[in-house]
C-alpha atoms as a PDB file:
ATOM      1  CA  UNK A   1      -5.578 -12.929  -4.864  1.00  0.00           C
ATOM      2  CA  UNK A   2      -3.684  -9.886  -4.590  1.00  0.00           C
ATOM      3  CA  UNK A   3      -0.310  -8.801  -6.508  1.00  0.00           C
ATOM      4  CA  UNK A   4       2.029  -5.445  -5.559  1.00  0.00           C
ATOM      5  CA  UNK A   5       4.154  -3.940  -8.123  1.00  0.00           C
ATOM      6  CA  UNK A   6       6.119  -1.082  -8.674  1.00  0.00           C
ATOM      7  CA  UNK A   7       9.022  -1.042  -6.191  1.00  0.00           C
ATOM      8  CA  UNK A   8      12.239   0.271  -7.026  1.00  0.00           C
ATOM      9  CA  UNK A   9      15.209   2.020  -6.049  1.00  0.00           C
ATOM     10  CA  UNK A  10      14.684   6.138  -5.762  1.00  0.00           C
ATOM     11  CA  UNK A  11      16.286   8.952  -4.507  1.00  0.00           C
ATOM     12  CA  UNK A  12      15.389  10.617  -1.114  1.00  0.00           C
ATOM     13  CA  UNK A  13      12.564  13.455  -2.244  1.00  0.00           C
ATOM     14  CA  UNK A  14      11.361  11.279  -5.404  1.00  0.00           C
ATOM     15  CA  UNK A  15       7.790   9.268  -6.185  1.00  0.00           C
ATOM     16  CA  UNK A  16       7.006   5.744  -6.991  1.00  0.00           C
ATOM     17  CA  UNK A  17       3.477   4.631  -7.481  1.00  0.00           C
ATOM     18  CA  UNK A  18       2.810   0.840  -6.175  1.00  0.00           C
ATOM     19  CA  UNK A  19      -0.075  -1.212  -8.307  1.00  0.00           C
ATOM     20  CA  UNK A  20      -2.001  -3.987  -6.161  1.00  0.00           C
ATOM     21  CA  UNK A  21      -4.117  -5.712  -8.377  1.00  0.00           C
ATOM     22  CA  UNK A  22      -6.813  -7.428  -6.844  1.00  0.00           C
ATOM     23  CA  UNK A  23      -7.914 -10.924  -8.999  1.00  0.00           C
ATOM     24  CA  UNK A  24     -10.859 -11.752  -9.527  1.00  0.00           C
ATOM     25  CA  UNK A  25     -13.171  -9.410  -8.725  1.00  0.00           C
ATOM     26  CA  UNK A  26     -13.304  -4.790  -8.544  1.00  0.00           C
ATOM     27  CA  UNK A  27     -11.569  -3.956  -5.626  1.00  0.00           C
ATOM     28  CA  UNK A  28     -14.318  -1.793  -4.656  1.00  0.00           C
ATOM     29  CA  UNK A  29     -15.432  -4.609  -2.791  1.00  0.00           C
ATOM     30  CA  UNK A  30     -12.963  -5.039  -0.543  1.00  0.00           C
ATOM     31  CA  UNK A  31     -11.302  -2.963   1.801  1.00  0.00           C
ATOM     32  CA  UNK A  32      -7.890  -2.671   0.829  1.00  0.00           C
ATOM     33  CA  UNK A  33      -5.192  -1.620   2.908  1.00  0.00           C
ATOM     34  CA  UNK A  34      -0.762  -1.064   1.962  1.00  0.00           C
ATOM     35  CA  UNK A  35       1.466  -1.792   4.696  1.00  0.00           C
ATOM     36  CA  UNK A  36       5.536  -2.535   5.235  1.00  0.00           C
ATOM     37  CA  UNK A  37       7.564  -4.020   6.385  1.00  0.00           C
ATOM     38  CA  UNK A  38      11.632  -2.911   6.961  1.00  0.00           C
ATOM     39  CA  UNK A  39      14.164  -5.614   7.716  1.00  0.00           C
ATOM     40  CA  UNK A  40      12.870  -7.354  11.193  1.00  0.00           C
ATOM     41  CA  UNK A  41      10.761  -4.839  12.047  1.00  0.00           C
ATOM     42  CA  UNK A  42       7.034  -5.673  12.692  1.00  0.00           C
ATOM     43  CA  UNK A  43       4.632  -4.783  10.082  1.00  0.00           C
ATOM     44  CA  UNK A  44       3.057  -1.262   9.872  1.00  0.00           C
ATOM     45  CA  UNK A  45       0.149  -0.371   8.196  1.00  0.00           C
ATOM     46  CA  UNK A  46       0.838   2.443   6.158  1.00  0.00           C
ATOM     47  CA  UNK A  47      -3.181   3.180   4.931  1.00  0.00           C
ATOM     48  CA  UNK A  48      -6.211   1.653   3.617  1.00  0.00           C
ATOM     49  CA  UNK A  49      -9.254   2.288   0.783  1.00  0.00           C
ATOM     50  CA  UNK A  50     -12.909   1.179   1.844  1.00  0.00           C
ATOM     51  CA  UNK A  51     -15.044  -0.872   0.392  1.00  0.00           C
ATOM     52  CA  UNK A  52     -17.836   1.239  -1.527  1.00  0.00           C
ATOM     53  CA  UNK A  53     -17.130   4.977  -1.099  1.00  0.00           C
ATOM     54  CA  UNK A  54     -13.580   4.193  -1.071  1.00  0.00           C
ATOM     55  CA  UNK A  55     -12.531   6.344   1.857  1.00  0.00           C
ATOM     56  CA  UNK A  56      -9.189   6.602   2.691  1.00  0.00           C
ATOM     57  CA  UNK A  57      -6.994   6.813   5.899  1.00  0.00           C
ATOM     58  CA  UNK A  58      -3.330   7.099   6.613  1.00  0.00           C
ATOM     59  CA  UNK A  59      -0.723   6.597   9.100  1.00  0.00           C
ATOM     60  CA  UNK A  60       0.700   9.719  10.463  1.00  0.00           C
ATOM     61  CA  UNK A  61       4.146   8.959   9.531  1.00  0.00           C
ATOM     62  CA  UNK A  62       3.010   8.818   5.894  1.00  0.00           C
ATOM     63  CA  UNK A  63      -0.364  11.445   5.744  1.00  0.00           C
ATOM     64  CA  UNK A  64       0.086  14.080   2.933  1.00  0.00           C
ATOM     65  CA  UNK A  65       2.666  12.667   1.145  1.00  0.00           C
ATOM     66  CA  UNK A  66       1.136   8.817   0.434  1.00  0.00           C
ATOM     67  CA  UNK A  67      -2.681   8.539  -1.456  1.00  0.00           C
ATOM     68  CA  UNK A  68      -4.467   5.376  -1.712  1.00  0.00           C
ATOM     69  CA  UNK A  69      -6.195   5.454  -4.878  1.00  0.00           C
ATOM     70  CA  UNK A  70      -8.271   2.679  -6.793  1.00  0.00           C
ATOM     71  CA  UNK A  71      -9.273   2.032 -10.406  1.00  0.00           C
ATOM     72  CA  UNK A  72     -12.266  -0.155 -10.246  1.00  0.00           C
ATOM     73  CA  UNK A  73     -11.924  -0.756 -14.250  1.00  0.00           C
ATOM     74  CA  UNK A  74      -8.419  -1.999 -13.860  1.00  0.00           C
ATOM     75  CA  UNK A  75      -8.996  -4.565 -10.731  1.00  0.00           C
ATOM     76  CA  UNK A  76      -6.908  -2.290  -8.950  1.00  0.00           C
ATOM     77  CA  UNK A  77      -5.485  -0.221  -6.021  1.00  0.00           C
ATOM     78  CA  UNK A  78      -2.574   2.455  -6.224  1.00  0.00           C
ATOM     79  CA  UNK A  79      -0.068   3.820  -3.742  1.00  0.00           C
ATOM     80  CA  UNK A  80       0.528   6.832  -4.612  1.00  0.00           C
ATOM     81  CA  UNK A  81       4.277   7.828  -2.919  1.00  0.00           C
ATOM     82  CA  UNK A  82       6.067  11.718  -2.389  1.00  0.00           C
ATOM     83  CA  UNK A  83       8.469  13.237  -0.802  1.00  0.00           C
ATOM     84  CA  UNK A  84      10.441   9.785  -0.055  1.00  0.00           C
ATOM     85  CA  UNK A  85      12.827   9.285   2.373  1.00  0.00           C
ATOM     86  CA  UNK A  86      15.384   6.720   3.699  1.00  0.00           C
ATOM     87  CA  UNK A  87      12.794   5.993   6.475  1.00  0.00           C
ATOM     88  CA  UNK A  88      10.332   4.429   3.852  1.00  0.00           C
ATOM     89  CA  UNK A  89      12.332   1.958   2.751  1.00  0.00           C
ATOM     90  CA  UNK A  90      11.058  -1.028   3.490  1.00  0.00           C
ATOM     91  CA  UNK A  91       8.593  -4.233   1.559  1.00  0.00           C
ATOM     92  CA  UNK A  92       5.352  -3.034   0.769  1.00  0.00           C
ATOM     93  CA  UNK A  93       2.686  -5.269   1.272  1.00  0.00           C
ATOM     94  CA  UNK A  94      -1.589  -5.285   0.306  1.00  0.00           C
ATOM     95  CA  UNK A  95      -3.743  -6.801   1.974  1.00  0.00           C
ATOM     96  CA  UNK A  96      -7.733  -7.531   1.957  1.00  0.00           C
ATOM     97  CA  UNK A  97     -10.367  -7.259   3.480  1.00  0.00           C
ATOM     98  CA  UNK A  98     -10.449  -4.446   6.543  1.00  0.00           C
ATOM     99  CA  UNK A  99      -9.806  -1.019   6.850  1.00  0.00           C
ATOM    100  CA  UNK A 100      -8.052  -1.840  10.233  1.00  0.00           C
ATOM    101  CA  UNK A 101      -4.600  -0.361  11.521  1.00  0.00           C
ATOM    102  CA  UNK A 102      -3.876  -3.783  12.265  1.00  0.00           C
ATOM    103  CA  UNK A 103      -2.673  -6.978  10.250  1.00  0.00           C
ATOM    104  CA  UNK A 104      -4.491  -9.618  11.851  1.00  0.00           C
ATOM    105  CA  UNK A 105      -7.286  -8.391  10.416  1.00  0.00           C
ATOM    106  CA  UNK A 106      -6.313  -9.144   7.230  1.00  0.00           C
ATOM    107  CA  UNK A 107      -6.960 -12.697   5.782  1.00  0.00           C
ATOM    108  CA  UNK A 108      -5.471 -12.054   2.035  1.00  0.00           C
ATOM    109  CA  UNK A 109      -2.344 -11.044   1.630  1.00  0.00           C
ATOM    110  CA  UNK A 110      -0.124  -9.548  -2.018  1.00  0.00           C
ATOM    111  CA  UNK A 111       3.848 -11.023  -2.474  1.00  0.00           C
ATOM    112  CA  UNK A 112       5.559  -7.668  -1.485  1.00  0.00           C
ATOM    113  CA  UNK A 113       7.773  -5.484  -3.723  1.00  0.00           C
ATOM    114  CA  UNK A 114      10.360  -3.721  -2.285  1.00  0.00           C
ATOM    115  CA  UNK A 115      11.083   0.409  -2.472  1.00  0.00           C
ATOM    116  CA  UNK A 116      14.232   1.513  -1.721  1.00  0.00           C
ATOM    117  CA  UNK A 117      14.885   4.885  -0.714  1.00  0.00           C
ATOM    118  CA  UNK A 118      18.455   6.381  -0.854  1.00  0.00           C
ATOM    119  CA  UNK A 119      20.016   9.671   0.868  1.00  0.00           C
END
């Protein structure tokens, strides 16, 4: 099972780091991946961690300001969020077990937690 944390309301140009901890087991054995979702819109990955040497990879819309990060001794996998805008506002999801751009490929999903990003 997987659980998100740390949304909130912040202003446009602040941080907020998510939490996803993964039950159960390190996350290093999964491939763990953060996407969102805003309003009606369809779900977009926003980046993943591998499994083992934990590489990461981003979407563009979110590369150098978003790191994935994990913490194998705390069952768990950070999102790491700068330089915020009104754009990013949206529920942010985890999921298990791909490092896939896609969601179908993902069979285990977190509840969300919403960020909020004001102008």
């Amino acid at each position: 099972q997987l659980q998100a944390s740390g949304g909130g309301t912040v202003q446009a140009g602040g941080s907020l780091r998510l939490s996803c901890v993964v039950s159960g087991s390190a996350p290093d054995k999964y491939g763990i991946a953060w996407f969102r979702q805003a309003g009606e819109k369809e779900r977009e990955w926003v980046g993943c961690i591998s499994s083992g040497d934990g590489e990461t990879k981003y979407a563009s819309s979110v590369k150098g300001r978003f790191t994935i990060s994990r913490d194998d001794a705390k069952n768990s996998v950070f999102l790491q969020m700068n330089a915020l805008n009104p754009k990013d506002t949206a529920t942010y999801y985890c999921a298990a077990d791909s490092c896939l751009a896609a969601a179908l490929f993902y069979d285990s999903w977190g509840k969300g937690t919403l960020v909020t990003v004001s102008s």
